[in-house]
Protein backbone atom coordinates (compact mmCIF):
# COMPACT_ATOMS: atom_id res chain seq x y z
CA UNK A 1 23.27 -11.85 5.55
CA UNK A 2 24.05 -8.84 7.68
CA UNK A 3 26.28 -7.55 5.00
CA UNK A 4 23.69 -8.07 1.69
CA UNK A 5 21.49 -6.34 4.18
CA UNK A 6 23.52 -2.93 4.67
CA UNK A 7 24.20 -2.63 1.01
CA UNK A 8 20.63 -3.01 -0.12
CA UNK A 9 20.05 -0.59 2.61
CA UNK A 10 22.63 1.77 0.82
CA UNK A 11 21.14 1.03 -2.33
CA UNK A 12 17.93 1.98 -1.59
CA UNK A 13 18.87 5.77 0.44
CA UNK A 14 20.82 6.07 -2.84
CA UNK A 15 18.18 5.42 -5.17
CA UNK A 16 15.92 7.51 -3.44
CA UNK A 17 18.17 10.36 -3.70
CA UNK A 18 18.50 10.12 -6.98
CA UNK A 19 14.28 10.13 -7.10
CA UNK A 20 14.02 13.57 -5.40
CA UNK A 21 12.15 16.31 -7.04
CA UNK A 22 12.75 19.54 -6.98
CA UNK A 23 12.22 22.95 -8.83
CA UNK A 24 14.28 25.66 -10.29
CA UNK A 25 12.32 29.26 -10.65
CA UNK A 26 13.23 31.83 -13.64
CA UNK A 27 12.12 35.10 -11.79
CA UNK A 28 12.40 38.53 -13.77
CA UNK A 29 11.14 41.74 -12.26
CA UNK A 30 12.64 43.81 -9.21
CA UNK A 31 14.53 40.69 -8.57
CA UNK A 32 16.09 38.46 -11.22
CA UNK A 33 17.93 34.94 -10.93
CA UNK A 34 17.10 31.75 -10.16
CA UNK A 35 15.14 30.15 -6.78
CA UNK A 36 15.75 26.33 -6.49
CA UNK A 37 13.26 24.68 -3.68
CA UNK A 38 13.53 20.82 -3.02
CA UNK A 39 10.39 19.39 -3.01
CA UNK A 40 9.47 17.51 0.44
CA UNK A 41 7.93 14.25 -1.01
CA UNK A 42 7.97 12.61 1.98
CA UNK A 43 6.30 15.05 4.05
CA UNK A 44 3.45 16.26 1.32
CA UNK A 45 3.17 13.64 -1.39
CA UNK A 46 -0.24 14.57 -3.35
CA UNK A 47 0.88 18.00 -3.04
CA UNK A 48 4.31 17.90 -4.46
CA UNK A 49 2.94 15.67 -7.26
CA UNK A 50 0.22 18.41 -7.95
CA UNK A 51 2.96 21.03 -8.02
CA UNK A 52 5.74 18.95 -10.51
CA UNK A 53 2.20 18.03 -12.60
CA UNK A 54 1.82 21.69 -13.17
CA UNK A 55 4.96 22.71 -13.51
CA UNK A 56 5.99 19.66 -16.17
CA UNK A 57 2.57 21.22 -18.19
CA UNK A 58 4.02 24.46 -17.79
CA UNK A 59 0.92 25.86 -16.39
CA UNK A 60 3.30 28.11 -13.85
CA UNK A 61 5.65 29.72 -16.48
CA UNK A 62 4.40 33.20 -17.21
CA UNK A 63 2.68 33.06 -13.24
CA UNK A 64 3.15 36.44 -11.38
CA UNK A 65 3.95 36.73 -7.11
CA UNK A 66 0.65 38.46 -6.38
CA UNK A 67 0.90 38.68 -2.41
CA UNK A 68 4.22 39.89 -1.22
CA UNK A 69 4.44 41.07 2.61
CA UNK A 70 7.27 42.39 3.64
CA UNK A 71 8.98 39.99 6.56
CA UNK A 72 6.07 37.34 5.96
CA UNK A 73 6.17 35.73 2.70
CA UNK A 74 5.82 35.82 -1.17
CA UNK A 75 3.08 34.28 -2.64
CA UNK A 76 2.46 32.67 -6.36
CA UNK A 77 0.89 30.18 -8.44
CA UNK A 78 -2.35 31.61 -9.04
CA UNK A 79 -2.28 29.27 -12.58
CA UNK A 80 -5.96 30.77 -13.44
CA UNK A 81 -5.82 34.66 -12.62
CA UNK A 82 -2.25 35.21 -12.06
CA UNK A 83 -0.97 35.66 -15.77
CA UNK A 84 1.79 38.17 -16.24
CA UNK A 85 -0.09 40.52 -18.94
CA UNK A 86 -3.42 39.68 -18.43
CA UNK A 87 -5.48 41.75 -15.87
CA UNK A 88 -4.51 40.73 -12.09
CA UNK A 89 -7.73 41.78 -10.57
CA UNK A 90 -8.45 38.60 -9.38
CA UNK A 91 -4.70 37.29 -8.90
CA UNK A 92 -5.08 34.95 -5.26
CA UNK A 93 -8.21 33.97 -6.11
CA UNK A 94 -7.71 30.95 -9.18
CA UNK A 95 -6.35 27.73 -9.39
CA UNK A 96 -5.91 25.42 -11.75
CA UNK A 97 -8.05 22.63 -13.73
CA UNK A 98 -6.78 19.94 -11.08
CA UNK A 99 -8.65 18.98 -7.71
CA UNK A 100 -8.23 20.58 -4.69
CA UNK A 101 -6.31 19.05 -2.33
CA UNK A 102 -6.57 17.48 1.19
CA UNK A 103 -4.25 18.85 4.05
CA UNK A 104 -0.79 17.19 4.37
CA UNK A 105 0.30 18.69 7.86
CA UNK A 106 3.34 18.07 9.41
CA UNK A 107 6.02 19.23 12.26
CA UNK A 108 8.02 20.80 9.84
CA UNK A 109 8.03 24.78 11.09
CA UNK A 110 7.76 27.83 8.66
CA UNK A 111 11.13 29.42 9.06
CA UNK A 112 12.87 31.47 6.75
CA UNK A 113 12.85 29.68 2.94
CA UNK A 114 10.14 27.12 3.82
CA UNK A 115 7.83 26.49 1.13
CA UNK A 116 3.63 25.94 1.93
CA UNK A 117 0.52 25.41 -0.15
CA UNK A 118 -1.51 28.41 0.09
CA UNK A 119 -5.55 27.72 0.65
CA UNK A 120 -9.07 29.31 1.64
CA UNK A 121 -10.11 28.85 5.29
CA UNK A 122 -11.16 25.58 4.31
CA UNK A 123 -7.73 22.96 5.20
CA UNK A 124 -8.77 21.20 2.41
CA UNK A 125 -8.63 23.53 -0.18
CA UNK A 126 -5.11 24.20 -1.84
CA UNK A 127 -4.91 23.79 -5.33
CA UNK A 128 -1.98 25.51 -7.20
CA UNK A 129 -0.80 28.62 -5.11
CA UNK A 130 2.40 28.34 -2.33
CA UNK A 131 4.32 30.73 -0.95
CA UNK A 132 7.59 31.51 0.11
CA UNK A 133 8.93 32.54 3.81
CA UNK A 134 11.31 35.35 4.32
CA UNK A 135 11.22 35.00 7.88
CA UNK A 136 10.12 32.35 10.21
CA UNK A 137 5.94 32.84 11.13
CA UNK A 138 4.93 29.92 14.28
CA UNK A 139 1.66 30.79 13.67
CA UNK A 140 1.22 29.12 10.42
CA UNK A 141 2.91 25.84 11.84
CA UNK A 142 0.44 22.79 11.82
CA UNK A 143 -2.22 24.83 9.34
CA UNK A 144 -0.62 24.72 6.25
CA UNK A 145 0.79 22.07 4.39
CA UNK A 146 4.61 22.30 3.78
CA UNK A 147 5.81 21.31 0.49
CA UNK A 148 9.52 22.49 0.12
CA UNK A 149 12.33 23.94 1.20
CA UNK A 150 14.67 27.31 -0.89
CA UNK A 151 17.96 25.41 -1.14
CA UNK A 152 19.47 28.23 -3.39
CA UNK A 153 18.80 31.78 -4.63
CA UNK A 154 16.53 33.05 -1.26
CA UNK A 155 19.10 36.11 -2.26
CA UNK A 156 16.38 36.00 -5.11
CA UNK A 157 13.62 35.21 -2.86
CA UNK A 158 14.74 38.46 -0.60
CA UNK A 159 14.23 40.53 -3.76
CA UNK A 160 11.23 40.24 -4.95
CA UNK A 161 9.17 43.00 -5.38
CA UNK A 162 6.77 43.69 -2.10
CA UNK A 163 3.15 44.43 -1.92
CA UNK A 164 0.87 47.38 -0.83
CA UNK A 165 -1.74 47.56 2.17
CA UNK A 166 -2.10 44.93 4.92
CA UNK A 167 -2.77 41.88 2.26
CA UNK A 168 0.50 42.56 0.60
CA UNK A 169 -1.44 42.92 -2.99
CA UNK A 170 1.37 43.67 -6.10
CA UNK A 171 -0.81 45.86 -8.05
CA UNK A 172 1.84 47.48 -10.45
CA UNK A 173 4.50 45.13 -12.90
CA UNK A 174 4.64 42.20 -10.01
CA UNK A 175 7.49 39.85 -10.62
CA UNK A 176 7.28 36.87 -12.73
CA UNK A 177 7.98 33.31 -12.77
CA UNK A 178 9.25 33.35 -16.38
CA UNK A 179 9.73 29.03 -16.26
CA UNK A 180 9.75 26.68 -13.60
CA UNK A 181 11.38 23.45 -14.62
CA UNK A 182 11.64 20.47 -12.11
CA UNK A 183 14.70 19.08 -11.43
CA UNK A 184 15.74 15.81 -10.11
């Protein structure tokens, strides 16, 4: 018994491994390559499945990072005002066609190449929009919801062309995610 036990055990870690969802992100600009970010499942369910439903539609391809500070993070996603091309004006403030989203906390810290759901200063309101660290920030631990880690290309991350002014706005040619594909 003990032994049909341990390999159903094995099974299943295996087949979940082969289940996990990740991204890989085209980015063209002042930096150029490819991010990949595993998606935390686990940790942020309704969020990652937001994130792979928009990204499978393609609603992020084309998306620009419209908040970049320096040491902090680089933010993205803005599906509804954040269109490479279009005007940026209101970049930050959009999301998409799907529901907002209630908090998924957890104990996982923001260090460098963790991945959160951006929001309002309602917990309950991220939609589309994350952001990547470059640096770890304790102060975001426990108040926004983690949804990945950077498992390649932060030298990509590190790149990316940084904002102006305390809000870290990119007013001029920001960088773009030209296709995010998920990846298994």
């Amino acid at each position: 018994m003990r032994k049909i036990f341990c390999a159903l055990a094995i099974s299943l870690s295996s087949a979940s491994a082969a289940f996990a969802v990740g991204l890989e992100i085209d980015v063209t600009g002042e930096a150029n390559g490819t991010i990949t970010i595993d998606l935390l499942e686990d940790v942020a369910p309704a969020h990652v499945a937001q994130i792979k439903a928009l990204a499978e539609a393609g609603a992020y391809d084309g998306v620009v990072f419209h908040r970049v500070i320096d040491g902090f993070m680089a933010q993205t996603g803005d599906v509804q005002y954040g269109r490479a091309g279009t005007n940026l004006d209101l970049a930050g403030t959009g999301g998409s066609d799907r529901p907002d989203l209630d908090a998924e906390f957890s104990d996982i810290p923001y260090e460098q190449g963790v991945v959160g759901m951006a929001r309002s200063s309602n917990p309950n309101s991220a939609n589309s929009q994350f952001f990547i660290m470059f640096a770890p920030a304790a102060n975001l631990n426990g108040q926004y919801t983690v949804v990945g880690r950077v498992t390649g290309g932060m030298d990509v991350v590190e790149q990316i062309k940084r904002g102006q002014g305390p809000n870290g706005s990119v007013q001029d040619n920001p960088d773009v995610m030209t296709e995010v594909r998920v990846i298994d």
